[in-house]
C-alpha atoms as a PDB file:
ATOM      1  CA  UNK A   1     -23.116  56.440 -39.888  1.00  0.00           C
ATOM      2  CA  UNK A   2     -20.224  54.354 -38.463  1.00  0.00           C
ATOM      3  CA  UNK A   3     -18.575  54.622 -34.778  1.00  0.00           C
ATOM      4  CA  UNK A   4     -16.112  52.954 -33.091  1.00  0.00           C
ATOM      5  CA  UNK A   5     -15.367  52.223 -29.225  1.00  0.00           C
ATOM      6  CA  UNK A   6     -11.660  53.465 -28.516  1.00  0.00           C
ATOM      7  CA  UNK A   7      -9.869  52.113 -25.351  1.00  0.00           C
ATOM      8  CA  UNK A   8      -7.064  54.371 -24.696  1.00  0.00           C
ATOM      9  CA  UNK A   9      -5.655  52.149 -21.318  1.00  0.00           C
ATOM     10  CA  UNK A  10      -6.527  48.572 -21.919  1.00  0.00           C
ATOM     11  CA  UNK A  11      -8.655  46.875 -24.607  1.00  0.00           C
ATOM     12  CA  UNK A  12     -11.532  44.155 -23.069  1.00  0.00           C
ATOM     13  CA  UNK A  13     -10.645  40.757 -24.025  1.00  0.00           C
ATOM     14  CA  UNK A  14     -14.105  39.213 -24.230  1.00  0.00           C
ATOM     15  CA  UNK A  15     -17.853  40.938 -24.281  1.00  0.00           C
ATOM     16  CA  UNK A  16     -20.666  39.390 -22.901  1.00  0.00           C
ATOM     17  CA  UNK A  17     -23.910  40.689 -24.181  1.00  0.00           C
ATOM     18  CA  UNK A  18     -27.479  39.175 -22.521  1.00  0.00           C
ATOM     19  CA  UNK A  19     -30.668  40.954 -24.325  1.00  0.00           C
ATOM     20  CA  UNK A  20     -33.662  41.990 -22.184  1.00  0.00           C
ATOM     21  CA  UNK A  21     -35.957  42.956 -25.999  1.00  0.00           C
ATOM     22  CA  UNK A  22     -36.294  40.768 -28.680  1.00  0.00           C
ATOM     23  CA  UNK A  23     -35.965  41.860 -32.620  1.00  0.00           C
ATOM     24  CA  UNK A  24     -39.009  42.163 -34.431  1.00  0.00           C
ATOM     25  CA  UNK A  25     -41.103  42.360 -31.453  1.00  0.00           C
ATOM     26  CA  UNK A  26     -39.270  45.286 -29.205  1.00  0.00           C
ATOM     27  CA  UNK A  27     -37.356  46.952 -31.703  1.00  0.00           C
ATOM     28  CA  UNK A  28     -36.237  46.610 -35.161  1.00  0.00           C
ATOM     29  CA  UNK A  29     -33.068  46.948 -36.303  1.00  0.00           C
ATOM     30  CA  UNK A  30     -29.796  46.549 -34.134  1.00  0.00           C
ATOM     31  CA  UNK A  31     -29.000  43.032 -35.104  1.00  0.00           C
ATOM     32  CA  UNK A  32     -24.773  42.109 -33.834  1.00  0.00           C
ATOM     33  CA  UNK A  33     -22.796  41.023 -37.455  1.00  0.00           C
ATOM     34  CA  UNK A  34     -19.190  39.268 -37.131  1.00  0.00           C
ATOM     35  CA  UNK A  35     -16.524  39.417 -39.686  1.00  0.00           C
ATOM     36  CA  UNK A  36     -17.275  35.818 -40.696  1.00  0.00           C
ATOM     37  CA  UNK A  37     -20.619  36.841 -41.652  1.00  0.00           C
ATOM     38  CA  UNK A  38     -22.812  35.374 -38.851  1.00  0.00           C
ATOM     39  CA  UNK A  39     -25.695  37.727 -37.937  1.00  0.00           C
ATOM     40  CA  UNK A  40     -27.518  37.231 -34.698  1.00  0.00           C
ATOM     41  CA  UNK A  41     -30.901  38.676 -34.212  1.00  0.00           C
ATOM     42  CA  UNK A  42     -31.328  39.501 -30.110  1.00  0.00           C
ATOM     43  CA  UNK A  43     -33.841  37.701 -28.477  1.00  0.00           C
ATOM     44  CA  UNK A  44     -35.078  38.304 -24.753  1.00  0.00           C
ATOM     45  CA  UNK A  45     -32.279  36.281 -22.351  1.00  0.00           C
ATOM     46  CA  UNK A  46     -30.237  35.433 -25.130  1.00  0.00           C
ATOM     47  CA  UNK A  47     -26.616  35.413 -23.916  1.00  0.00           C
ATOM     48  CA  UNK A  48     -23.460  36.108 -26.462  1.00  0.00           C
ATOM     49  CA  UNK A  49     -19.457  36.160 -25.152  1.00  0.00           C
ATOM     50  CA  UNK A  50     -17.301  36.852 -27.564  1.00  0.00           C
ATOM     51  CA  UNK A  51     -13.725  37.535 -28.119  1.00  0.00           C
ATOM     52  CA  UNK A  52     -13.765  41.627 -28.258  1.00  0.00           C
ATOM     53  CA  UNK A  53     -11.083  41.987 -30.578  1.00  0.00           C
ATOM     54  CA  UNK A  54     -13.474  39.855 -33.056  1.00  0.00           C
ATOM     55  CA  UNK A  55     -14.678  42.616 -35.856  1.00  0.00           C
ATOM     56  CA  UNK A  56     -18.302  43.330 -35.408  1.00  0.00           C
ATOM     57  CA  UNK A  57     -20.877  45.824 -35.866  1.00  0.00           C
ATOM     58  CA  UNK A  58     -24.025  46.400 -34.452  1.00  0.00           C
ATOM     59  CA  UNK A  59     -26.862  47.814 -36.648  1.00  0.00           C
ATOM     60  CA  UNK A  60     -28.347  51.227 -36.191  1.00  0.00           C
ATOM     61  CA  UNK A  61     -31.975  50.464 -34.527  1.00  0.00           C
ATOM     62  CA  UNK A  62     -34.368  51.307 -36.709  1.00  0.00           C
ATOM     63  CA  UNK A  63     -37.943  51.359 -34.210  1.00  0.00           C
ATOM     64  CA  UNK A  64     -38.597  50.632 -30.299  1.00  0.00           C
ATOM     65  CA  UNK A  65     -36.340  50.227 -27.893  1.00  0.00           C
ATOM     66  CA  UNK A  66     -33.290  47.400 -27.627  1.00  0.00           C
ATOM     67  CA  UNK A  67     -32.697  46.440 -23.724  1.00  0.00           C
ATOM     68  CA  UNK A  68     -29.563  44.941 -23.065  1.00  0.00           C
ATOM     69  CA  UNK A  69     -26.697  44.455 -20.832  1.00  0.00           C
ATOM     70  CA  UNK A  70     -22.865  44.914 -21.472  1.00  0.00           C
ATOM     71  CA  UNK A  71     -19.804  43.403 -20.018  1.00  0.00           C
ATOM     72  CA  UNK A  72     -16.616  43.843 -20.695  1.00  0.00           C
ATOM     73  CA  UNK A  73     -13.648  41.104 -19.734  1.00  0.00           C
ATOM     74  CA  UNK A  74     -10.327  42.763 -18.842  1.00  0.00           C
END
């Protein structure tokens, strides 16, 4: 199952994601992947900013719940 985010005014220039859950623990499952092949496993208050026009994908949680917050960079 894949979905994509569509910005029909402007696009976000950077994401900044802080997790309140960490994998393995909280949830399984839901683990951020870049186009460069790094794979980052949440853990509770870790921060990532990234350039939003990066390729990623986020897994599909698998079991508990994933607590996090989003912000977008215009």
């Amino acid at each position: 199952e894949k979905k994509a985010l569509f910005y029909p005014n402007k696009i976000p220039k950077f994401s900044l994601i802080i997790y309140g859950s960490t994998y393995g623990k909280d949830f399984l499952g839901g683990k951020i992947e870049f186009s460069d092949g790094t794979v980052i496993k949440p853990e509770r208050n870790l921060c990532i900013f990234f350039d939003s026009r990066e390729a990623h994908y986020v897994h599909k949680i698998k079991s508990g719940n994933r607590k996090l917050i989003l912000m977008k960079f215009y």
